[in-house]
Protein backbone atom coordinates (compact mmCIF):
# COMPACT_ATOMS: atom_id res chain seq x y z
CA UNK A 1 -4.91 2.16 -7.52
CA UNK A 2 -5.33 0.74 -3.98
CA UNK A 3 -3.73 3.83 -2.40
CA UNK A 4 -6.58 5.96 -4.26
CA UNK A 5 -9.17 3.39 -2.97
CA UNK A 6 -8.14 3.68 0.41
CA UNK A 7 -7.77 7.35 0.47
CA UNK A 8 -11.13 7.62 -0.73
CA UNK A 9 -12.43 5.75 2.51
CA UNK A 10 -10.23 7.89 4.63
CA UNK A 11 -12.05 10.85 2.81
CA UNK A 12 -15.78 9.03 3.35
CA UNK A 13 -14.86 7.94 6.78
CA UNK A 14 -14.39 11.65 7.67
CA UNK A 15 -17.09 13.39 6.24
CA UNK A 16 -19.64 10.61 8.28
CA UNK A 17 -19.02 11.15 11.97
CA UNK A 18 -16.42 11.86 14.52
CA UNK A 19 -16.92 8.18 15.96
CA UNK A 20 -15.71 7.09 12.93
CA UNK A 21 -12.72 9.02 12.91
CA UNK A 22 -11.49 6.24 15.01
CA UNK A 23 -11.22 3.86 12.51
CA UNK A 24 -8.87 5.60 10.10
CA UNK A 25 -5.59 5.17 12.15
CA UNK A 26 -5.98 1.08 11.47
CA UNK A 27 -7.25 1.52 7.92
CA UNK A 28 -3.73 3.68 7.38
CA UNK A 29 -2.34 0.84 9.55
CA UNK A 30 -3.45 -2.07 7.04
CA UNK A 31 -2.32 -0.21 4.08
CA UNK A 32 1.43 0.33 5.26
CA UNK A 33 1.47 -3.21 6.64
CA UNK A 34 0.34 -4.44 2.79
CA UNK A 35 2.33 -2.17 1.18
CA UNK A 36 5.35 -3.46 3.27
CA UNK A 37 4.42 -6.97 1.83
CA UNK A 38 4.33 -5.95 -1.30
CA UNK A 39 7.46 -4.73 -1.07
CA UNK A 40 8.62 -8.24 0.62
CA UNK A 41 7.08 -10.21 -2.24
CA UNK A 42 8.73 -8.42 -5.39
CA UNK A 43 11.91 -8.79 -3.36
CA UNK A 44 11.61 -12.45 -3.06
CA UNK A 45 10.41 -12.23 -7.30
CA UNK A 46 13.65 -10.73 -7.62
CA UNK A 47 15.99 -13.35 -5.71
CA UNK A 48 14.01 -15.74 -7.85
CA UNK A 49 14.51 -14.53 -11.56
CA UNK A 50 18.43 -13.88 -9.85
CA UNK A 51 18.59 -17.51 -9.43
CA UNK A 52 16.90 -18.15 -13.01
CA UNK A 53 19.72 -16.32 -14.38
CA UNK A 54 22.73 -17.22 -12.59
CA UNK A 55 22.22 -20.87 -11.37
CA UNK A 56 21.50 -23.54 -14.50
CA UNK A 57 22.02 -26.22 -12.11
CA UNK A 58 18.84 -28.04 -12.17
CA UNK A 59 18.86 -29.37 -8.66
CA UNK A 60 19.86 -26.47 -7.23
CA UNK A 61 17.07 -24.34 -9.66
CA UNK A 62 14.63 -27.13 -8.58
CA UNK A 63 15.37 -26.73 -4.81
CA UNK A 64 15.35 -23.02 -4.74
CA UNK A 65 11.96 -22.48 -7.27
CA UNK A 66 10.48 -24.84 -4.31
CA UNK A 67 11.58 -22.71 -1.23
CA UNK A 68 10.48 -19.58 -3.02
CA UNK A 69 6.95 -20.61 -4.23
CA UNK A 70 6.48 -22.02 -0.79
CA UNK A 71 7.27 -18.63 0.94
CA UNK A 72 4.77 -16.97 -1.75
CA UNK A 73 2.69 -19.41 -0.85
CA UNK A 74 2.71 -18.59 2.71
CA UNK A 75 3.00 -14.81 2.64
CA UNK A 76 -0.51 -15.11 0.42
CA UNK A 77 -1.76 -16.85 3.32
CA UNK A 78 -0.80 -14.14 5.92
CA UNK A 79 -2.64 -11.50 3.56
CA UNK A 80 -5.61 -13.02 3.06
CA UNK A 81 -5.60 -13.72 6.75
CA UNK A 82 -4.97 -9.47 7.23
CA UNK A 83 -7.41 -8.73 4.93
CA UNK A 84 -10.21 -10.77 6.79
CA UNK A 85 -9.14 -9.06 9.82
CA UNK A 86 -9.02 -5.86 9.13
CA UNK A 87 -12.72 -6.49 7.54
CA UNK A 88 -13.91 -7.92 10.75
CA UNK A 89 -12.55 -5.10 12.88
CA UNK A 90 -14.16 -2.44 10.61
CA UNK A 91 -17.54 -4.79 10.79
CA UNK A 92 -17.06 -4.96 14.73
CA UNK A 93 -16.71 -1.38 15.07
CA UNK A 94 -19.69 -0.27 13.31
């Protein structure tokens, strides 16, 4: 659903102008960069539910649940923080 999104932008950004032709390289950018975290983040889902399964320990559960939902936490963080910059550089090129 995203991809289509952005691929319709590509398409808009390249009917407009060729001054705007500059801008599709970091659109293209963005979208590999938040498909690579994607990527990241159902890898890190997947050492978690590995750990559900595997370690019944309850310290070592409890210690491990916290390290993961803290690196979600942070990797949320550095999208939202993308996101807001690739916004302001489209803004700041217009």
């Amino acid at each position: 659903m995203k991809q289509i999104a952005i691929d319709q932008i590509d398409d808009k950004l390249m009917s407009q102008s060729s001054d705007t032709k500059k801008k599709i390289p970091a659109l293209r950018c963005f979208n590999h960069i938040n498909q690579l975290l994607h990527l990241w983040k159902l890898s890190v889902y997947m050492v978690y539910f590995i750990f559900v399964s595997f370690f019944k320990c309850s310290n070592l559960f409890n210690f491990m649940s916290s390290l993961i939902l803290n690196v979600l936490n942070h990797q949320i963080k550095i999208i939202i923080l993308m996101a807001l910059i690739g916004h302001l550089d489209i803004i700041l090129q217009q």
